[in-house]
PDB file of N, CA and C in Angstrom:
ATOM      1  N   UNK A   1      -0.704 -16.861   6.510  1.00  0.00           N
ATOM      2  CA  UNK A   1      -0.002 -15.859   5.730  1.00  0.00           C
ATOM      3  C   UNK A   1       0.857 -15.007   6.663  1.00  0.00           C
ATOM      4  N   UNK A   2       2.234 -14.545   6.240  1.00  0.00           N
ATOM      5  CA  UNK A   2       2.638 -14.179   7.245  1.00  0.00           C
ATOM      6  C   UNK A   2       2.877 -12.658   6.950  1.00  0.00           C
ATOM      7  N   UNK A   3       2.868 -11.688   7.820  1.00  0.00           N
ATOM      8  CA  UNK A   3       2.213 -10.244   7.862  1.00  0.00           C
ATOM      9  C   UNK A   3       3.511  -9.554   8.503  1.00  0.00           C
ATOM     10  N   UNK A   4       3.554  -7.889   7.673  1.00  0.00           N
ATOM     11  CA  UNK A   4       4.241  -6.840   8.955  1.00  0.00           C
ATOM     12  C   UNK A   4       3.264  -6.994   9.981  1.00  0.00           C
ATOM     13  N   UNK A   5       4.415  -6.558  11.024  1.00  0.00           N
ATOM     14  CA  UNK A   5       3.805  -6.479  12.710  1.00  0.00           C
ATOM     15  C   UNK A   5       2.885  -4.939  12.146  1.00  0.00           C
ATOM     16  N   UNK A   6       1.761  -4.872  12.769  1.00  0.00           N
ATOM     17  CA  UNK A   6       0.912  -3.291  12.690  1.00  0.00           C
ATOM     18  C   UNK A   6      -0.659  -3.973  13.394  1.00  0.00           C
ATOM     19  N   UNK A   7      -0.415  -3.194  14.024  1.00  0.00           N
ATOM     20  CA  UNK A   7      -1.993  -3.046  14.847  1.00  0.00           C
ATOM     21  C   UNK A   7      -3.124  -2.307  14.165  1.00  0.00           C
ATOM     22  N   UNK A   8      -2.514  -1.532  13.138  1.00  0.00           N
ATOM     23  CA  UNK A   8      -3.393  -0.690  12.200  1.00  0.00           C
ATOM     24  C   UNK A   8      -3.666  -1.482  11.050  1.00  0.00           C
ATOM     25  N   UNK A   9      -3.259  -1.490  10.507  1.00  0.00           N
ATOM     26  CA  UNK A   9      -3.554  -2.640   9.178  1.00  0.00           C
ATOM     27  C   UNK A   9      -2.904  -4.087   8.692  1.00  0.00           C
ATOM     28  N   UNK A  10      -3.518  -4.629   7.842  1.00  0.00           N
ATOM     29  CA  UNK A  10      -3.133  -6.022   7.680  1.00  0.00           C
ATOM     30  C   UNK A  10      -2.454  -6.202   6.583  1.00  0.00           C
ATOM     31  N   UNK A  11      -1.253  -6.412   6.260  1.00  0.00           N
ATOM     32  CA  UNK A  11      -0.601  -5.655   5.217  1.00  0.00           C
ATOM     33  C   UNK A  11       0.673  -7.461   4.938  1.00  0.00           C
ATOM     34  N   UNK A  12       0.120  -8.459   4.583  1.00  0.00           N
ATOM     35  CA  UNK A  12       0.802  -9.717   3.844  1.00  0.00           C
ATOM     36  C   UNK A  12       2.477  -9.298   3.558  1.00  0.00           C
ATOM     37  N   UNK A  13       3.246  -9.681   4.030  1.00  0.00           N
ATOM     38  CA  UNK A  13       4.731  -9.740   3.248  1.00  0.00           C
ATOM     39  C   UNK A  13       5.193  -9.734   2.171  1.00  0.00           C
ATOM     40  N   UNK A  14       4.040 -11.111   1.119  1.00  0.00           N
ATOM     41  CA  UNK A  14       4.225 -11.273  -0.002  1.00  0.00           C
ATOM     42  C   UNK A  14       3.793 -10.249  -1.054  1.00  0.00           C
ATOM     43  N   UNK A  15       2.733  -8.965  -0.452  1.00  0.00           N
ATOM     44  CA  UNK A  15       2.293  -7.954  -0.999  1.00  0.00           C
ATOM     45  C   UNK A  15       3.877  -7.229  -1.474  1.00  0.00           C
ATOM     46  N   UNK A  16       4.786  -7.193  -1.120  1.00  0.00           N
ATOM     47  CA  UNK A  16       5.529  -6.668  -1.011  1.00  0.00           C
ATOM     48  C   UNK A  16       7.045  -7.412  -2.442  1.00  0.00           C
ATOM     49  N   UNK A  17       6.773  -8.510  -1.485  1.00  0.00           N
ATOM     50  CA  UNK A  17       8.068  -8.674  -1.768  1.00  0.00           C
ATOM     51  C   UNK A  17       7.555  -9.658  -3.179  1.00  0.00           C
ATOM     52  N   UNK A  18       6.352 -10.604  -2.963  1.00  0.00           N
ATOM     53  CA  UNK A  18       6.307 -11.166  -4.885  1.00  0.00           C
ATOM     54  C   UNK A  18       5.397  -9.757  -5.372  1.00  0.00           C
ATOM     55  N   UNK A  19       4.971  -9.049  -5.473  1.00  0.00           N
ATOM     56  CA  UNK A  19       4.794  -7.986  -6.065  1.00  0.00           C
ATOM     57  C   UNK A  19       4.925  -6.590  -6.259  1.00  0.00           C
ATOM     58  N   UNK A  20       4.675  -5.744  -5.329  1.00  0.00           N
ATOM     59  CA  UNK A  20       5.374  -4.732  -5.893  1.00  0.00           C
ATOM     60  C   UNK A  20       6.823  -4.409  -6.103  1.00  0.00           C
ATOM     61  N   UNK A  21       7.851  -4.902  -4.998  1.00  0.00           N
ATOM     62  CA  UNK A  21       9.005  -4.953  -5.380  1.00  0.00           C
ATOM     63  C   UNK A  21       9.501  -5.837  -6.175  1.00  0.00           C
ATOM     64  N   UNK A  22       9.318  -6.874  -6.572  1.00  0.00           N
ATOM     65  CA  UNK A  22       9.399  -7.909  -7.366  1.00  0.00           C
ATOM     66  C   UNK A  22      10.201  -7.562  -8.803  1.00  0.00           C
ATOM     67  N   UNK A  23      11.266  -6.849  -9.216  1.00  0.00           N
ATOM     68  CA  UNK A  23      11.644  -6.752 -10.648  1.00  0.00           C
ATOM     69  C   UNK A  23      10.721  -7.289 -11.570  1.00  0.00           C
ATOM     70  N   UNK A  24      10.418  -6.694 -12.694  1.00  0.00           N
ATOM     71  CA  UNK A  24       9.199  -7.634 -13.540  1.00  0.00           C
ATOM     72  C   UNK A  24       8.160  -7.482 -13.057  1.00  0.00           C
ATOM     73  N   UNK A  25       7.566  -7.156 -12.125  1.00  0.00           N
ATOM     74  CA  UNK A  25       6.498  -6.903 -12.420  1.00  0.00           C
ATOM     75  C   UNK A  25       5.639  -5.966 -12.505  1.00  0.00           C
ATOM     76  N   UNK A  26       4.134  -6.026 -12.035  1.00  0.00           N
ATOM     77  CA  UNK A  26       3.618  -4.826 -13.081  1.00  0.00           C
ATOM     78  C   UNK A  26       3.787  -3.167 -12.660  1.00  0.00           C
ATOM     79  N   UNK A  27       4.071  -2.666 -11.253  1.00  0.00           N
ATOM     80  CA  UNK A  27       4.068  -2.135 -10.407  1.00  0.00           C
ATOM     81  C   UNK A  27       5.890  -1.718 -10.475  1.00  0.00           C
ATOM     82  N   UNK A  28       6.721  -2.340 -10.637  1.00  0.00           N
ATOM     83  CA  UNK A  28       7.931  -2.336 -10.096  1.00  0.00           C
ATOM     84  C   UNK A  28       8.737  -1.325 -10.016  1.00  0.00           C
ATOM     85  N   UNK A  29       8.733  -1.025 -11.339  1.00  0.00           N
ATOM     86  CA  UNK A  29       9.168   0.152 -11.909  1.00  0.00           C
ATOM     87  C   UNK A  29       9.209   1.812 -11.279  1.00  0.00           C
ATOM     88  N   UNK A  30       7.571   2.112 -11.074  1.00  0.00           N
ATOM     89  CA  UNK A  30       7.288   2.744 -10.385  1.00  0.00           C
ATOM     90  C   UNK A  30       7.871   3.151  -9.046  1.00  0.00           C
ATOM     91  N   UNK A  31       7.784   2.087  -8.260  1.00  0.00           N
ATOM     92  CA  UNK A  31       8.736   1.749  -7.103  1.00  0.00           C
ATOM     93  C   UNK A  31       9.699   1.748  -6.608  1.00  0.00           C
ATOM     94  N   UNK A  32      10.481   1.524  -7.946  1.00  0.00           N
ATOM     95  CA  UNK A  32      12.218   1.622  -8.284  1.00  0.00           C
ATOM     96  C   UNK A  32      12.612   3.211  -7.950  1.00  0.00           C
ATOM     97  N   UNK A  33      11.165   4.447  -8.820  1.00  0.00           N
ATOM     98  CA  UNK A  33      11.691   5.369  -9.356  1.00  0.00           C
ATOM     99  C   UNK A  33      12.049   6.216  -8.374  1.00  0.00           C
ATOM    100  N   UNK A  34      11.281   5.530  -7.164  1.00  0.00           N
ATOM    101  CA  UNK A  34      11.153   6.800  -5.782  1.00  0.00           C
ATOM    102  C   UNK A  34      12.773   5.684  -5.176  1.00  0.00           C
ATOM    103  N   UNK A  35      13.145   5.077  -5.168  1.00  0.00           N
ATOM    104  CA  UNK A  35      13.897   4.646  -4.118  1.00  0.00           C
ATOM    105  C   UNK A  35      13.653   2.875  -4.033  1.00  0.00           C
ATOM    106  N   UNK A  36      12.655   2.905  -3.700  1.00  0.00           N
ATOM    107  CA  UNK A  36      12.686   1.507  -3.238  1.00  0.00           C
ATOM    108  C   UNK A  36      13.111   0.105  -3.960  1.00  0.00           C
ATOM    109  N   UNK A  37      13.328  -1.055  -3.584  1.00  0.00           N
ATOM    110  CA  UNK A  37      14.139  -2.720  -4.292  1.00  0.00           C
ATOM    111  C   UNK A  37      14.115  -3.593  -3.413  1.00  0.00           C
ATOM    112  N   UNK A  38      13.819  -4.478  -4.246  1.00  0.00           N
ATOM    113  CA  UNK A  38      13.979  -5.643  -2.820  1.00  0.00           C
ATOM    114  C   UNK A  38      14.089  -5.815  -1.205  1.00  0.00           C
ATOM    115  N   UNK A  39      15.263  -5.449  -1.003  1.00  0.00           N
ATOM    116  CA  UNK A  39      16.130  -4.839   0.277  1.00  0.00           C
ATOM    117  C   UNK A  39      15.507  -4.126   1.260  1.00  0.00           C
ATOM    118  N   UNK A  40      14.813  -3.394   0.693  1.00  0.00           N
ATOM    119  CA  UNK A  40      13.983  -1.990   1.208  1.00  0.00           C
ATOM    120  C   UNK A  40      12.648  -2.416   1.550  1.00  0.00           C
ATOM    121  N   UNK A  41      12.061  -3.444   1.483  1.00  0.00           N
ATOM    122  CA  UNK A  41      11.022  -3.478   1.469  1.00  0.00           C
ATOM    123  C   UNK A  41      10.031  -3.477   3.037  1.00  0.00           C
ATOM    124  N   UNK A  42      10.706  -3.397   4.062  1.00  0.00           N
ATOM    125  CA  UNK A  42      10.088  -3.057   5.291  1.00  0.00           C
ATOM    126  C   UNK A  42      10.003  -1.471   5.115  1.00  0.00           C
ATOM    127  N   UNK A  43      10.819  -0.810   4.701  1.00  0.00           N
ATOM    128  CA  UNK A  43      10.917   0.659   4.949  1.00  0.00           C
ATOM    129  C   UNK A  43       9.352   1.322   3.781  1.00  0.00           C
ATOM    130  N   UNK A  44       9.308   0.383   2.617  1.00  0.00           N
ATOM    131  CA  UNK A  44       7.857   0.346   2.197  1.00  0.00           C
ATOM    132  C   UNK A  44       6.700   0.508   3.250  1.00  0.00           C
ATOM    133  N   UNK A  45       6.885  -0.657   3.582  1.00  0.00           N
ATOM    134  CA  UNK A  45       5.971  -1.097   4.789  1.00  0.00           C
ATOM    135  C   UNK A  45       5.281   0.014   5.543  1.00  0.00           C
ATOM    136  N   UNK A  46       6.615   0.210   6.160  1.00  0.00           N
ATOM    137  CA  UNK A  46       6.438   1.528   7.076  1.00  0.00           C
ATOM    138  C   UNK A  46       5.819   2.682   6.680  1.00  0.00           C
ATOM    139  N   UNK A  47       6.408   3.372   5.731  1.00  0.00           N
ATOM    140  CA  UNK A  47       5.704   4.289   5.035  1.00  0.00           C
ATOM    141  C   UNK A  47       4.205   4.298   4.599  1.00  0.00           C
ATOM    142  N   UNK A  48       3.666   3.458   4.411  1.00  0.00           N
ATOM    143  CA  UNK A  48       2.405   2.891   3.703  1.00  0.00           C
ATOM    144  C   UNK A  48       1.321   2.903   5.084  1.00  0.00           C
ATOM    145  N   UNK A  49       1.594   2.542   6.271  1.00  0.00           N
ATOM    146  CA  UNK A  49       1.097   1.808   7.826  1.00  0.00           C
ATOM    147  C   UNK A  49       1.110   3.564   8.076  1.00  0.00           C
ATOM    148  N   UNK A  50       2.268   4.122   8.163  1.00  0.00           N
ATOM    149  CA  UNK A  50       2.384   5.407   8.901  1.00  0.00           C
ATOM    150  C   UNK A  50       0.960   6.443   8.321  1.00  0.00           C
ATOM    151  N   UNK A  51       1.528   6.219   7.003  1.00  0.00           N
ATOM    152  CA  UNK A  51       0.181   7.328   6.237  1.00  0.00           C
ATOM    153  C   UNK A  51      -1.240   6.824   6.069  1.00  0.00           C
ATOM    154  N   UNK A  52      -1.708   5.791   6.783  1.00  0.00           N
ATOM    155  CA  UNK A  52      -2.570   5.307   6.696  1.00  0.00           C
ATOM    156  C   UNK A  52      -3.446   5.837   8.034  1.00  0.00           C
ATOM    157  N   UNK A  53      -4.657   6.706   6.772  1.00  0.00           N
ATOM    158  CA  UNK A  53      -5.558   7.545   7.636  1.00  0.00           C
ATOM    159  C   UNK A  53      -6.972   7.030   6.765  1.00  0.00           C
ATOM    160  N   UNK A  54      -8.146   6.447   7.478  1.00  0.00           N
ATOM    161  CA  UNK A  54      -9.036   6.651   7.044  1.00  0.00           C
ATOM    162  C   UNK A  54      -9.702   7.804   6.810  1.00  0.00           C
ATOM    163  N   UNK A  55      -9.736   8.874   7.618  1.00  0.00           N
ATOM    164  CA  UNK A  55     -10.159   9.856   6.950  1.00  0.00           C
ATOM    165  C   UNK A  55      -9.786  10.592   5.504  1.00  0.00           C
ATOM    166  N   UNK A  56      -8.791  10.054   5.771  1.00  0.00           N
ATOM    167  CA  UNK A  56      -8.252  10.235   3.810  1.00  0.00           C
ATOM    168  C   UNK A  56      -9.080   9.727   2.577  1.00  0.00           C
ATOM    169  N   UNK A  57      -9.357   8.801   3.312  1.00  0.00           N
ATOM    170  CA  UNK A  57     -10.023   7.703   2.097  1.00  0.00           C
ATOM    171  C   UNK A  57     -11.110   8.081   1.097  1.00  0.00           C
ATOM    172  N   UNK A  58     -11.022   7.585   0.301  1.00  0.00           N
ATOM    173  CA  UNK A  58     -12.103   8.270  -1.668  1.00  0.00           C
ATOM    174  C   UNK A  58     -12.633   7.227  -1.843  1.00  0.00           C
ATOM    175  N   UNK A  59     -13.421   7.117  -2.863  1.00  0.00           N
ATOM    176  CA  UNK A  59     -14.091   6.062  -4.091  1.00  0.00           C
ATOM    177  C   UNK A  59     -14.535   4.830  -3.225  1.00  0.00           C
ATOM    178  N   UNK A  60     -15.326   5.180  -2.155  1.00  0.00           N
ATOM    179  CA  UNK A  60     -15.663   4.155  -1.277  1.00  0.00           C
ATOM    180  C   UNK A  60     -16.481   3.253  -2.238  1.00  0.00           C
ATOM    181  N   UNK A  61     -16.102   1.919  -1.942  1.00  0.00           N
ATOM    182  CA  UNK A  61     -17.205   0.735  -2.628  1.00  0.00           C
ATOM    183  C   UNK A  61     -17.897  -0.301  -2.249  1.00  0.00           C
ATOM    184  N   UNK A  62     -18.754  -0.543  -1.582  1.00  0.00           N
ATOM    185  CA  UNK A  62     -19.614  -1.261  -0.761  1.00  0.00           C
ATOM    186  C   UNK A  62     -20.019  -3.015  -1.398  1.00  0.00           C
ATOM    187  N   UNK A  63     -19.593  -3.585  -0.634  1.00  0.00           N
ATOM    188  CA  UNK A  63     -20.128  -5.069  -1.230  1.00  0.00           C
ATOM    189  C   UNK A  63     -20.812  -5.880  -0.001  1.00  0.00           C
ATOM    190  N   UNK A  64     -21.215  -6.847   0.037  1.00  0.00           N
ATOM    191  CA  UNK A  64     -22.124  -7.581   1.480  1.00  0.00           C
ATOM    192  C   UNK A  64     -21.350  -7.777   2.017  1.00  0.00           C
ATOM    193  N   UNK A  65     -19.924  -8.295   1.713  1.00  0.00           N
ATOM    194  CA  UNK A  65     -19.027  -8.339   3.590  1.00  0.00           C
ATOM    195  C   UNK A  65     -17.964  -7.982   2.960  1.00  0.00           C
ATOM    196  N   UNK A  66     -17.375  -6.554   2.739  1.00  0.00           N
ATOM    197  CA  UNK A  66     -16.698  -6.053   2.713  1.00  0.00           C
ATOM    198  C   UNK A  66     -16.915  -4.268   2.189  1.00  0.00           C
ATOM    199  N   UNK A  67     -16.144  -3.215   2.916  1.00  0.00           N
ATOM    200  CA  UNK A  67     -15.916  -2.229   2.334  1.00  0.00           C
ATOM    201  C   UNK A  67     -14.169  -1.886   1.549  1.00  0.00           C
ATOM    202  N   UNK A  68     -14.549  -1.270  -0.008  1.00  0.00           N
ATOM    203  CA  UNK A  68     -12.974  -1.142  -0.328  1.00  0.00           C
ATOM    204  C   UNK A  68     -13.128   1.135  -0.382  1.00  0.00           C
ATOM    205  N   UNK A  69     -11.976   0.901  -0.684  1.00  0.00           N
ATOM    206  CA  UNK A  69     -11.582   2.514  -0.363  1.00  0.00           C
ATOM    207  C   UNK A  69     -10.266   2.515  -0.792  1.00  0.00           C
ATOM    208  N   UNK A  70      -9.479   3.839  -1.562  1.00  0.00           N
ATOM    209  CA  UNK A  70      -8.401   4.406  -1.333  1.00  0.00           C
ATOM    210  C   UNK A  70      -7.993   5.549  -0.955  1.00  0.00           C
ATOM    211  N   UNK A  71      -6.383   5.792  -0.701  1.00  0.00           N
ATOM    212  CA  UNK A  71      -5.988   6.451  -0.193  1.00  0.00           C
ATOM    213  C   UNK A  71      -4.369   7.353  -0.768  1.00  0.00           C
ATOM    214  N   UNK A  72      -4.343   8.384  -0.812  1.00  0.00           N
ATOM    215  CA  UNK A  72      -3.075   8.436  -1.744  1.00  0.00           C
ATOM    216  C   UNK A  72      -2.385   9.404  -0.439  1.00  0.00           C
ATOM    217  N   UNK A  73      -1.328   8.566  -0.606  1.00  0.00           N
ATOM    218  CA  UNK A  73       0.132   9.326  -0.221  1.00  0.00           C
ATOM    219  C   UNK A  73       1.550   8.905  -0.787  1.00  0.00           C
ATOM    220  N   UNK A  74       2.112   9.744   0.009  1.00  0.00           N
ATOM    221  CA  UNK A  74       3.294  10.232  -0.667  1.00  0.00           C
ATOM    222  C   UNK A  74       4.425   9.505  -0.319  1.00  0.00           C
ATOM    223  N   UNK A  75       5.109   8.474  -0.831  1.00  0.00           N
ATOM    224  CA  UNK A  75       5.559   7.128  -0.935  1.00  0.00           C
ATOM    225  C   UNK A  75       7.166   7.453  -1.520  1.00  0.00           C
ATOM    226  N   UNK A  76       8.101   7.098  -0.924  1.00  0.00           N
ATOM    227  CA  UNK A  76       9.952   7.171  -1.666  1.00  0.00           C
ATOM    228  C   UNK A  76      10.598   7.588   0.004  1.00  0.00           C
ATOM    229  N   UNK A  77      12.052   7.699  -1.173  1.00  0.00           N
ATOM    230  CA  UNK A  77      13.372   7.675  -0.308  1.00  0.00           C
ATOM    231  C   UNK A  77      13.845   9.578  -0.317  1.00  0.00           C
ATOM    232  N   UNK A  78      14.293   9.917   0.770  1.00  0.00           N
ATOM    233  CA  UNK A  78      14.839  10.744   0.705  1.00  0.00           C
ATOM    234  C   UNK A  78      13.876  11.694   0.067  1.00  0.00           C
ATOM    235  N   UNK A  79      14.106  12.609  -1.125  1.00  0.00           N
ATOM    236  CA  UNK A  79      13.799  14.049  -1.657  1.00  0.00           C
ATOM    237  C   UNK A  79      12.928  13.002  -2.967  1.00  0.00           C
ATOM    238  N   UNK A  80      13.285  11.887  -3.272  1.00  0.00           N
ATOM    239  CA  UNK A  80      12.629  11.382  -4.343  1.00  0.00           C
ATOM    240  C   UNK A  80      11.073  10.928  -3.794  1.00  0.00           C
ATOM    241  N   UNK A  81      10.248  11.723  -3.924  1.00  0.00           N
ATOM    242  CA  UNK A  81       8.770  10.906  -3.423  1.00  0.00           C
ATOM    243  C   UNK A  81       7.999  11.549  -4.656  1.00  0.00           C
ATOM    244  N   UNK A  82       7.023  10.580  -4.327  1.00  0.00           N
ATOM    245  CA  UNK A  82       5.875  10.753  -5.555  1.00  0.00           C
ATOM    246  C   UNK A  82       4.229  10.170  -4.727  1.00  0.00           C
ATOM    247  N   UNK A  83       3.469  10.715  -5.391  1.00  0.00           N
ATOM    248  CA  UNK A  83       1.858  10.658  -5.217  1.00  0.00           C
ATOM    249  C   UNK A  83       1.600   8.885  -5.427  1.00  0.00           C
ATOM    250  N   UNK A  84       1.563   8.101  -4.853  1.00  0.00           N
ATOM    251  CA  UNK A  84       0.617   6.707  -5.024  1.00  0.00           C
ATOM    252  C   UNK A  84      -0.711   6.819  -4.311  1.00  0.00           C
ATOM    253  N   UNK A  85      -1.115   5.831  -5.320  1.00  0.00           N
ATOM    254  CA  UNK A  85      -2.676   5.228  -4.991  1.00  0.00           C
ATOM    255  C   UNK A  85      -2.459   4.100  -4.089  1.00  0.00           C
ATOM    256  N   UNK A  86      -3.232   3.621  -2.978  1.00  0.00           N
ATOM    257  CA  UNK A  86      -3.536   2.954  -2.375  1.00  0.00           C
ATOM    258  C   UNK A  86      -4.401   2.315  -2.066  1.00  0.00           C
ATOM    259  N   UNK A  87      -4.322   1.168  -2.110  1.00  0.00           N
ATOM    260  CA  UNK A  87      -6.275   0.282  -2.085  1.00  0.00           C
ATOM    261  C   UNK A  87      -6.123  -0.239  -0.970  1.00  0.00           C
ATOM    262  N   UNK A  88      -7.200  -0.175  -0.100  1.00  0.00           N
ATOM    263  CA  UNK A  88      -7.491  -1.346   0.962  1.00  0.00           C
ATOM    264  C   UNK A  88      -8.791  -1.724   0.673  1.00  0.00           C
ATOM    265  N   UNK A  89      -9.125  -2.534   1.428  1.00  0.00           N
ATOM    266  CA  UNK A  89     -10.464  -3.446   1.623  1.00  0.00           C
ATOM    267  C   UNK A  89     -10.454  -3.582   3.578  1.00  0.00           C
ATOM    268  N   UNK A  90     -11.968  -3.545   3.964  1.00  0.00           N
ATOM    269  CA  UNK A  90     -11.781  -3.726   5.183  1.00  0.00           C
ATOM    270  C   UNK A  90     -13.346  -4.840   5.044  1.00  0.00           C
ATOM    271  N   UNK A  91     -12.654  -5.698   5.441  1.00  0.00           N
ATOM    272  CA  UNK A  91     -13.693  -7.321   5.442  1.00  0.00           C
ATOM    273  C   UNK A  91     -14.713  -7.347   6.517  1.00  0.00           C
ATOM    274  N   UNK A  92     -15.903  -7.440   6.426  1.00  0.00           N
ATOM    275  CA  UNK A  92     -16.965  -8.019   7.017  1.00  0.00           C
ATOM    276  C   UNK A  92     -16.507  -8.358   8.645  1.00  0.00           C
ATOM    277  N   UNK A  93     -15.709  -9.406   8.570  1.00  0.00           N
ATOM    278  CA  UNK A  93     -15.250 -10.169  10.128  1.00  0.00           C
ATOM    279  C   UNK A  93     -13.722  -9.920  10.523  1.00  0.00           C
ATOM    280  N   UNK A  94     -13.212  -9.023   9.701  1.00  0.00           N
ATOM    281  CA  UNK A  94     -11.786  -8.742   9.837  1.00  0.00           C
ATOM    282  C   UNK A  94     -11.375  -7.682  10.781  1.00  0.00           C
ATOM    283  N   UNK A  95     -10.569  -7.619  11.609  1.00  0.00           N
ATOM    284  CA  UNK A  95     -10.785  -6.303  12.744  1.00  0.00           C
ATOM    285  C   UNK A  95      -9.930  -5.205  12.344  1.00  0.00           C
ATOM    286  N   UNK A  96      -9.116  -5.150  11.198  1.00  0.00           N
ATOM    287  CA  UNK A  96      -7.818  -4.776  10.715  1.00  0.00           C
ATOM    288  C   UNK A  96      -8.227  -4.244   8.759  1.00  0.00           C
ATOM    289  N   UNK A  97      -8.053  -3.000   8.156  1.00  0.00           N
ATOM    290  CA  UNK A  97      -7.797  -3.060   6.851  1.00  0.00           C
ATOM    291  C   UNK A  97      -7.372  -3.675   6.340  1.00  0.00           C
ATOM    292  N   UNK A  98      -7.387  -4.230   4.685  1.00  0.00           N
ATOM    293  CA  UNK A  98      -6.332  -4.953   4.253  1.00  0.00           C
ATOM    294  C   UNK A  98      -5.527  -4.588   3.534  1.00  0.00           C
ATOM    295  N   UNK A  99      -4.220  -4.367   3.417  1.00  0.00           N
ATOM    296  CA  UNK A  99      -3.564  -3.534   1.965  1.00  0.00           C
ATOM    297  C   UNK A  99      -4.403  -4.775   0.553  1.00  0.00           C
ATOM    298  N   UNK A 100      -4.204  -4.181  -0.310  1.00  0.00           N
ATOM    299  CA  UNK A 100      -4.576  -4.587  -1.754  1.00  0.00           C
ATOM    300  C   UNK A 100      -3.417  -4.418  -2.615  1.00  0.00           C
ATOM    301  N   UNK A 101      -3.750  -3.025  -2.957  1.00  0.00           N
ATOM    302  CA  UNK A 101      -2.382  -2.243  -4.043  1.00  0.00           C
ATOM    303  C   UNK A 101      -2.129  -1.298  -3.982  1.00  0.00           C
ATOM    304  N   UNK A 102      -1.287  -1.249  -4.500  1.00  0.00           N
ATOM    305  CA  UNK A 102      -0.911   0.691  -5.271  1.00  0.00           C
ATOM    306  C   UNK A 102       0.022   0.734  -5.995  1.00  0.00           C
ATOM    307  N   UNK A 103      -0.328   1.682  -6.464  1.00  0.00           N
ATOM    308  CA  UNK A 103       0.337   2.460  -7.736  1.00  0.00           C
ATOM    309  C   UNK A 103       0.406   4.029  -7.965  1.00  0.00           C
ATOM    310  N   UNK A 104       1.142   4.248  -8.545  1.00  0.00           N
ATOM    311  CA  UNK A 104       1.685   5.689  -8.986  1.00  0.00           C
ATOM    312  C   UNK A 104       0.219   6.438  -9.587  1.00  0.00           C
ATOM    313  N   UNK A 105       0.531   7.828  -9.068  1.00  0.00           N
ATOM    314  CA  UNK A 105      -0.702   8.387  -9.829  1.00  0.00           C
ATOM    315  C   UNK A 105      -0.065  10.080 -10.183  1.00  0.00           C
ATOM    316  N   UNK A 106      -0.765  10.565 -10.847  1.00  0.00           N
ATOM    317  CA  UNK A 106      -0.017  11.920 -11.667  1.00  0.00           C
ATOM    318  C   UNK A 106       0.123  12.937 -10.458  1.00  0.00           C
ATOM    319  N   UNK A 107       0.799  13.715 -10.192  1.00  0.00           N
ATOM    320  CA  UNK A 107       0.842  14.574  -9.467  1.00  0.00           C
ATOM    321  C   UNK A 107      -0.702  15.907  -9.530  1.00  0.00           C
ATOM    322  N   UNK A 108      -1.055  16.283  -8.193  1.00  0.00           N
ATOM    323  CA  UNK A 108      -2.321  16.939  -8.456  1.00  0.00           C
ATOM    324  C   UNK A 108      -2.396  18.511  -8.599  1.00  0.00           C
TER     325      UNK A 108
END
């Protein structure tokens, strides 16, 4: 699978580009509203890797070889940003988080 470069987390290409930026699909929209499209989608990347603090992390969920957790920050272009949710998973034998998802969440 082929991955952004990040020493911090493990974050798939296709996370990106067949889904959340993806026009159509379920997420997209959202995505659109702050800035981001197709094109943009490293500058996603970035943003997502940068704000990525475990100590942030909520709703921890424990399974036999894996822990999941999220994380919300503040995701867009310019003056347009908004509150997303963020999921990772950090695997049993994996040395690296994994992105999962995210999505928009109401302002707090």
């Amino acid at each position: 699978m082929i991955c952004y470069p990040s020493d911090k987390v493990y974050f798939p290409v296709s996370k990106i580009q067949n889904y959340l930026l993806m026009p159509g699909s379920k997420h997209y929209s959202e995505f659109h509203a702050v800035g981001f499209n197709p094109l943009n989608g490293f500058e996603l990347f970035k943003q997502i890797e940068s704000q990525f603090d475990k100590k942030k992390a909520e709703g921890y969920r424990y399974d036999t070889d894996a822990i999941s957790y999220s994380i919300i920050m503040i995701l867009g272009l310019k003056t347009n940003r908004a509150p997303f949710l963020t999921a990772w998973q950090e695997d049993r034998l994996s040395p690296l988080p994994r992105f999962i998802t995210a999505h928009r969440v109401a302002k707090e």
